[in-house]
N, C-alpha and C. Protein backbone atom coordinates (compact mmCIF):
# COMPACT_ATOMS: atom_id res chain seq x y z
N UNK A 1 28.97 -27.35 -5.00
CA UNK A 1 29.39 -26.56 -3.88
C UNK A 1 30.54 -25.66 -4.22
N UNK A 2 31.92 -26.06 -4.22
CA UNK A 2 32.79 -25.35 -4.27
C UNK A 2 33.31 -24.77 -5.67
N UNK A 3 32.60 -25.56 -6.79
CA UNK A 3 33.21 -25.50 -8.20
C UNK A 3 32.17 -24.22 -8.55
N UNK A 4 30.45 -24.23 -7.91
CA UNK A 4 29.83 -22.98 -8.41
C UNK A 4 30.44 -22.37 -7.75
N UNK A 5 30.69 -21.87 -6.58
CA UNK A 5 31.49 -20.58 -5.59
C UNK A 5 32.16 -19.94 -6.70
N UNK A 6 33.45 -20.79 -7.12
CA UNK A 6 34.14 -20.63 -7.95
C UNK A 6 33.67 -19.53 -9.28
N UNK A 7 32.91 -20.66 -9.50
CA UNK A 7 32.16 -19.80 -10.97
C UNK A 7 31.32 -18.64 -10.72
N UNK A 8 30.82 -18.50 -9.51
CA UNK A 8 30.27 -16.93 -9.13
C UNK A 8 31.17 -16.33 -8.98
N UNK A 9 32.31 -16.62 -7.95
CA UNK A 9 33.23 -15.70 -7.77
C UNK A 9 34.18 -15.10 -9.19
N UNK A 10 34.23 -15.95 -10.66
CA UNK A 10 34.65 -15.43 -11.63
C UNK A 10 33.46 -14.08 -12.06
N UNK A 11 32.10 -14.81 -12.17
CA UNK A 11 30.98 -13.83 -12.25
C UNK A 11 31.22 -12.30 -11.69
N UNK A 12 31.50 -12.50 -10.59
CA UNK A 12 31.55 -11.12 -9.69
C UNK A 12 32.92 -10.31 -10.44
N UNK A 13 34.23 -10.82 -10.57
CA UNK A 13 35.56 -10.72 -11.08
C UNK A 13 34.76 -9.43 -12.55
N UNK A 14 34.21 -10.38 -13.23
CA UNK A 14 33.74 -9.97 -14.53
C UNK A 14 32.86 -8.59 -14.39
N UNK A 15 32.21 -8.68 -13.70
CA UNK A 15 30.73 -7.65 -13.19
C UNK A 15 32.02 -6.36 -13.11
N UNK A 16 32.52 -6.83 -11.91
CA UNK A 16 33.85 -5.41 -11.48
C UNK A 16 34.51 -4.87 -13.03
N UNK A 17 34.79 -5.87 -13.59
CA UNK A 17 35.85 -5.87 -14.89
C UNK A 17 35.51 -5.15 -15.98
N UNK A 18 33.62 -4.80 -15.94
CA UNK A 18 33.05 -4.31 -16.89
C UNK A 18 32.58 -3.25 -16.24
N UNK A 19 32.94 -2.50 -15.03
CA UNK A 19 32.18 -1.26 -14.35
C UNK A 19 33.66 -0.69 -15.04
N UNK A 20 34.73 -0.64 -14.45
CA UNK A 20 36.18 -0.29 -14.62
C UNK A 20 36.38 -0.21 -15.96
N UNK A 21 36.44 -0.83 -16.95
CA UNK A 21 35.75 -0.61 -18.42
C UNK A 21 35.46 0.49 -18.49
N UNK A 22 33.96 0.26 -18.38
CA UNK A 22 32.67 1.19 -18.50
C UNK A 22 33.29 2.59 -17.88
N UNK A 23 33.70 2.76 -16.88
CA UNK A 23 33.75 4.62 -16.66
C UNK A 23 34.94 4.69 -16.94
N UNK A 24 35.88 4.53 -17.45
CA UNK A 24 37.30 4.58 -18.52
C UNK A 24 36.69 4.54 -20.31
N UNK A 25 35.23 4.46 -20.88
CA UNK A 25 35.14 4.72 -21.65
C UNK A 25 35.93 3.63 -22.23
N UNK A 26 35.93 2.61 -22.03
CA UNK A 26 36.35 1.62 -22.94
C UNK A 26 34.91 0.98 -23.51
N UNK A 27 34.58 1.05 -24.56
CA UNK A 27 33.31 0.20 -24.70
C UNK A 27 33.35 -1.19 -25.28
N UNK A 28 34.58 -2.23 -25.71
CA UNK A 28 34.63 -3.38 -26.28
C UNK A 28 34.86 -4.20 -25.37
N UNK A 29 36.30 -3.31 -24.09
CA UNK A 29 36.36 -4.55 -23.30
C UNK A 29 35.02 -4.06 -22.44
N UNK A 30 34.71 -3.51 -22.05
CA UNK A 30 33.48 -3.26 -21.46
C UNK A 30 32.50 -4.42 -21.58
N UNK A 31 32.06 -4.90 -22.83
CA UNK A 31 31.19 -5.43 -23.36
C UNK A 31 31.61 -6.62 -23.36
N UNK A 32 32.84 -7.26 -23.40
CA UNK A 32 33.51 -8.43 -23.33
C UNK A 32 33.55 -8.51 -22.15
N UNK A 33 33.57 -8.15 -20.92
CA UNK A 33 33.37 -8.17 -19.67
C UNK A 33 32.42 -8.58 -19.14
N UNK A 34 30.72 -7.77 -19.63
CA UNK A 34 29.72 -8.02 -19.23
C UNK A 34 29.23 -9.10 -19.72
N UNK A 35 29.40 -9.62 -20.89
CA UNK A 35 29.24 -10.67 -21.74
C UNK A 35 29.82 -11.82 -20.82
N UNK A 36 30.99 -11.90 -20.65
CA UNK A 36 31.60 -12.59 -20.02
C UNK A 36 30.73 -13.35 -18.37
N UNK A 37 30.88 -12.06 -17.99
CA UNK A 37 29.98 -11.93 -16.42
C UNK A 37 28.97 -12.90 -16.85
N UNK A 38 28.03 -12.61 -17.82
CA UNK A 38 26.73 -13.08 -18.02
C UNK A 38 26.96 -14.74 -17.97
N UNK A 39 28.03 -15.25 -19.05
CA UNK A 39 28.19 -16.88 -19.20
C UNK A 39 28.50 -17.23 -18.21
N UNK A 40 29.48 -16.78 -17.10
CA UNK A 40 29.99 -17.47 -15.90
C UNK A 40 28.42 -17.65 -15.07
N UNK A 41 27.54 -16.47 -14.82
CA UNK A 41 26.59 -16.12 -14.19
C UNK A 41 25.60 -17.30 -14.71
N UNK A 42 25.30 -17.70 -15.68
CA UNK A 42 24.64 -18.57 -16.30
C UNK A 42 25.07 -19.96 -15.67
N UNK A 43 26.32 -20.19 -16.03
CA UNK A 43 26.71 -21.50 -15.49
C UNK A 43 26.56 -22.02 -13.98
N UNK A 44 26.26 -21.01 -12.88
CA UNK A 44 26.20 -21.00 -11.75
C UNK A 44 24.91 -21.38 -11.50
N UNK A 45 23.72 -20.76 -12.25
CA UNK A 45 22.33 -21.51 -12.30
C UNK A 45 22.00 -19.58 -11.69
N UNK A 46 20.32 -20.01 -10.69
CA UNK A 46 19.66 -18.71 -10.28
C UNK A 46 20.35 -18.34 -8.94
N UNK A 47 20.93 -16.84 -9.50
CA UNK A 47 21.59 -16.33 -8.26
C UNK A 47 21.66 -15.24 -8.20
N UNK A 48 21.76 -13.93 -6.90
CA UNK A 48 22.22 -12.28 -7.08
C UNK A 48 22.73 -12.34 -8.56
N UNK A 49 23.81 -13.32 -8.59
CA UNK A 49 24.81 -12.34 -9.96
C UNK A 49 24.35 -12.84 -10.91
N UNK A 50 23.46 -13.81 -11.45
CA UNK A 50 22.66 -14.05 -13.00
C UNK A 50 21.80 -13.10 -13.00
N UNK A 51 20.83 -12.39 -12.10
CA UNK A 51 20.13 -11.23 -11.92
C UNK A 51 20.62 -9.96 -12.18
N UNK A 52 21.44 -10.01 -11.60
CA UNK A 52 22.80 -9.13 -12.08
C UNK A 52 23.69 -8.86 -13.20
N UNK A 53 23.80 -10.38 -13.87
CA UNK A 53 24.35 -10.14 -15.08
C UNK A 53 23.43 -9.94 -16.36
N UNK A 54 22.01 -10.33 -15.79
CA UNK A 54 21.19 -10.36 -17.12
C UNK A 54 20.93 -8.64 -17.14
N UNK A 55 20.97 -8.00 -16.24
CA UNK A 55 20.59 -6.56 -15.67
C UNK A 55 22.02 -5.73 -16.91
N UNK A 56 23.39 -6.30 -16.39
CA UNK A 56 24.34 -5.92 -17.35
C UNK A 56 24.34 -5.90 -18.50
N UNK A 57 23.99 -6.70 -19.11
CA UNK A 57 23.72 -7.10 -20.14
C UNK A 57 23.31 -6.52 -20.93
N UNK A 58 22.04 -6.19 -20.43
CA UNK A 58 20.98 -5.37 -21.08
C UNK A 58 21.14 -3.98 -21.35
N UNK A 59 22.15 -3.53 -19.81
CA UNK A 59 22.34 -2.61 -20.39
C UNK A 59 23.60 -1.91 -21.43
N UNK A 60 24.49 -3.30 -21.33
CA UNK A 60 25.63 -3.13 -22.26
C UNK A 60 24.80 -3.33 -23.85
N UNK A 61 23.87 -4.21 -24.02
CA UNK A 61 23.06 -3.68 -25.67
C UNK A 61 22.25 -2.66 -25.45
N UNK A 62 21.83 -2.22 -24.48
CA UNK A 62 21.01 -0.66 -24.92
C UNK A 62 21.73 0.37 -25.48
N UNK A 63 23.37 0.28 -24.98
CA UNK A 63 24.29 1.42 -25.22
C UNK A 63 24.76 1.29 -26.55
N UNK A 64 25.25 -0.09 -26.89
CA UNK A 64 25.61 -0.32 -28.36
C UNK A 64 25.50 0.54 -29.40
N UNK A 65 26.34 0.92 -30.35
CA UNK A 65 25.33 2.07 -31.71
C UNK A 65 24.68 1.07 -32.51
N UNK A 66 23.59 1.47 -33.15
CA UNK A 66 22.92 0.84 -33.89
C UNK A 66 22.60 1.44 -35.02
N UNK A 67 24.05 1.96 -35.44
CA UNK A 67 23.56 2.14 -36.93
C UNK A 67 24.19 1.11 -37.78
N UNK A 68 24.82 0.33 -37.96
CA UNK A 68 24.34 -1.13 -38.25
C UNK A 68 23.72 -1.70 -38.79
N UNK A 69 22.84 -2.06 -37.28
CA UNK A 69 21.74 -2.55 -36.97
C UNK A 69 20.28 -2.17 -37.90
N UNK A 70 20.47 -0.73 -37.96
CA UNK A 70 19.37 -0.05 -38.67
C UNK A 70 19.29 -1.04 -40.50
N UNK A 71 20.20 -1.35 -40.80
CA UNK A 71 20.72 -1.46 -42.02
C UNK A 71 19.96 -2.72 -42.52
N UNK A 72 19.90 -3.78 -41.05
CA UNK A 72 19.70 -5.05 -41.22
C UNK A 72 18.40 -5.03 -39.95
N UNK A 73 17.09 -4.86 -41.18
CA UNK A 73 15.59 -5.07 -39.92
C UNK A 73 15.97 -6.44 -39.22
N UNK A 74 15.94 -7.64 -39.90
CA UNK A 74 16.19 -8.99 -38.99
C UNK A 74 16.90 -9.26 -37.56
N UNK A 75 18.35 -8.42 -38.23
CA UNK A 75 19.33 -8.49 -37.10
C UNK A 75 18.70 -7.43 -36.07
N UNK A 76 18.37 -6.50 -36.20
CA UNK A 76 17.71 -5.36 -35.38
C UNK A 76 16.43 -6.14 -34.59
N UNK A 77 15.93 -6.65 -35.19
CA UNK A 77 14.41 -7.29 -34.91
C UNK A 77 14.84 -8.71 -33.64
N UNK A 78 15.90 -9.14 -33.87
CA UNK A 78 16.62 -9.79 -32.99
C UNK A 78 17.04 -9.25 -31.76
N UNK A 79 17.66 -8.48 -32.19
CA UNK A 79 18.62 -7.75 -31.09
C UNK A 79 17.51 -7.16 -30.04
N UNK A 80 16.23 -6.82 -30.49
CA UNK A 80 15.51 -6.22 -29.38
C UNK A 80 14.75 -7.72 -29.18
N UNK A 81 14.26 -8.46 -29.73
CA UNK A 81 14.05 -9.88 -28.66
C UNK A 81 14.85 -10.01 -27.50
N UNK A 82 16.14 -10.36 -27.74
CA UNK A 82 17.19 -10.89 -26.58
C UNK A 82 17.08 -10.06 -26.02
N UNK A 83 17.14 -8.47 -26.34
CA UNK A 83 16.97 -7.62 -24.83
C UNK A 83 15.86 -7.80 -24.11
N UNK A 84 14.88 -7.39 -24.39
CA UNK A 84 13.36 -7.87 -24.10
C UNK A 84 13.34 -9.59 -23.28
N UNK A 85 13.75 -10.33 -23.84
CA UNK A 85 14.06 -11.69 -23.24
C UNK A 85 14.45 -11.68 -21.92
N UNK A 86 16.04 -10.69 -21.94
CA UNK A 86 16.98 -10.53 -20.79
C UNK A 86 16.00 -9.70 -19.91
N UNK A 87 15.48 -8.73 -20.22
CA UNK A 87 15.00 -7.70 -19.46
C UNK A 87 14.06 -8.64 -18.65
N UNK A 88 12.84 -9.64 -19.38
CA UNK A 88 12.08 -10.42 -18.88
C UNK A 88 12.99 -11.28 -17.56
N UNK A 89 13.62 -11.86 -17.87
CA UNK A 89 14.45 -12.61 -17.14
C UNK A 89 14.93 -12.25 -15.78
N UNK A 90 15.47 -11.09 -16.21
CA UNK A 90 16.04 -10.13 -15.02
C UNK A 90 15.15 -10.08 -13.75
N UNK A 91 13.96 -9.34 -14.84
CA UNK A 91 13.05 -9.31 -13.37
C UNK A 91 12.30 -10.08 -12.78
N UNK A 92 12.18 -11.77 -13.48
CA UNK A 92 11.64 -12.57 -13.01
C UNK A 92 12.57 -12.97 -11.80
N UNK A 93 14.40 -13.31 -12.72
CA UNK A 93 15.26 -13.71 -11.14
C UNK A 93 14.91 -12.52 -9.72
N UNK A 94 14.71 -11.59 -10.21
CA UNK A 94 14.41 -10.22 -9.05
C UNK A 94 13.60 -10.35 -8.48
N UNK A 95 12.13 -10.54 -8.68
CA UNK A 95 11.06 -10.92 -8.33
C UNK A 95 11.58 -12.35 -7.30
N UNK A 96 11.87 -13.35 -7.73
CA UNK A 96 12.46 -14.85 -6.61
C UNK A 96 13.14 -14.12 -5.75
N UNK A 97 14.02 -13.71 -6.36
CA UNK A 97 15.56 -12.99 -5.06
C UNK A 97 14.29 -12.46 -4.11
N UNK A 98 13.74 -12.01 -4.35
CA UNK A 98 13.17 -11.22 -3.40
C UNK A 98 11.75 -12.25 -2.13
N UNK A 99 11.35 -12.51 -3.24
CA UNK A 99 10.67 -13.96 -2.55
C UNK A 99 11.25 -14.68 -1.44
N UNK A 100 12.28 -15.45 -1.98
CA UNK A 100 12.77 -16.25 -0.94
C UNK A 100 13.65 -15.92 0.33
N UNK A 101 13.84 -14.28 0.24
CA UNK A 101 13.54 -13.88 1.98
C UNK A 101 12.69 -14.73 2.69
N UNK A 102 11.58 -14.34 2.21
CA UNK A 102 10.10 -14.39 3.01
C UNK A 102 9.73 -15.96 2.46
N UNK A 103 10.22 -16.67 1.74
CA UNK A 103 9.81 -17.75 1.59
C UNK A 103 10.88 -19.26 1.15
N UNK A 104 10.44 -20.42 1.12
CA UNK A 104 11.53 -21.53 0.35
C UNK A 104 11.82 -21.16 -0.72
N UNK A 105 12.79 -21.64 -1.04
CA UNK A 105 13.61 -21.45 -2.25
C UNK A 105 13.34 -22.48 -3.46
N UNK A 106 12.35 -23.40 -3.19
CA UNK A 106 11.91 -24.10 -4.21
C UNK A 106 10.37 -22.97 -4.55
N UNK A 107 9.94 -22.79 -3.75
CA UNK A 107 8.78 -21.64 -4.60
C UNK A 107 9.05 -20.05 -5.08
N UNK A 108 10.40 -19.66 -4.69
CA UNK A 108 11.14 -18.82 -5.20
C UNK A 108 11.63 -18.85 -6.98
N UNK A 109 11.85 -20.69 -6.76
CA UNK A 109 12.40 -21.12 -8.39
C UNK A 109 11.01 -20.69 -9.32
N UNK A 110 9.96 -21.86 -8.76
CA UNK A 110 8.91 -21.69 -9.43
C UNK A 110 8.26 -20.17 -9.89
N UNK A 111 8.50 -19.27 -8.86
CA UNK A 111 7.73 -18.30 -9.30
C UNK A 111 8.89 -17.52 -10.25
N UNK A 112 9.75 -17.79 -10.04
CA UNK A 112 10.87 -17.42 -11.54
C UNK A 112 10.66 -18.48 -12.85
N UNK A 113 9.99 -19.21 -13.27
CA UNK A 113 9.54 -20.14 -13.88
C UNK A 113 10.75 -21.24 -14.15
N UNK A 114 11.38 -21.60 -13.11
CA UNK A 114 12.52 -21.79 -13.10
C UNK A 114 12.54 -23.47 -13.25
């Protein structure tokens, strides 16, 4: 009860922490922000802001440079799994969020394969 509140309400803290970042052109804490967002968001279980943070996420590695990355196929070959993963994810929590308007929240989980 009150200990997840908690841990969403850091979630949300983080989400803000990485917009404010983000249009100041900071791109590390930016990314340490959204990153951040994401673990608190995780620990809370399925919610707006894990939907939300997996959404961040994704798009804090789309922006990333990847020249790098280019250097190392494996690590590259990775890096688009986990996005692809997150992206999957995202819209499965999106898909429930949206469900359990109109329906229980135990067939909301399920249809997030939750």
């Amino acid at each position: 009860g009150d200990e997840r509140e908690v841990v969403l309400e850091a979630a949300r803290a983080h989400e803000r922490l990485a917009q404010v970042y983000y249009f100041n052109n900071e791109a590390i804490p930016a990314t340490n922000a959204a990153i951040s967002n994401l673990n608190f968001a995780e620990l809370a279980g399925p919610s707006p802001e894990l939907a939300n943070a997996y959404a961040n996420a994704a798009m804090a590695a789309s922006v990333m440079p990847a020249d790098g990355l280019a250097q190392h196929p494996a690590i590259a070959a990775a890096a688009h799994a986990a996005l692809d993963a997150l992206t999957a994810r995202a819209q499965a929590l999106a898909g429930a969020l949206q469900q359990t308007s109109a329906d229980t929240p135990r067939t909301a989980r399920r249809a997030a394969g939750l």
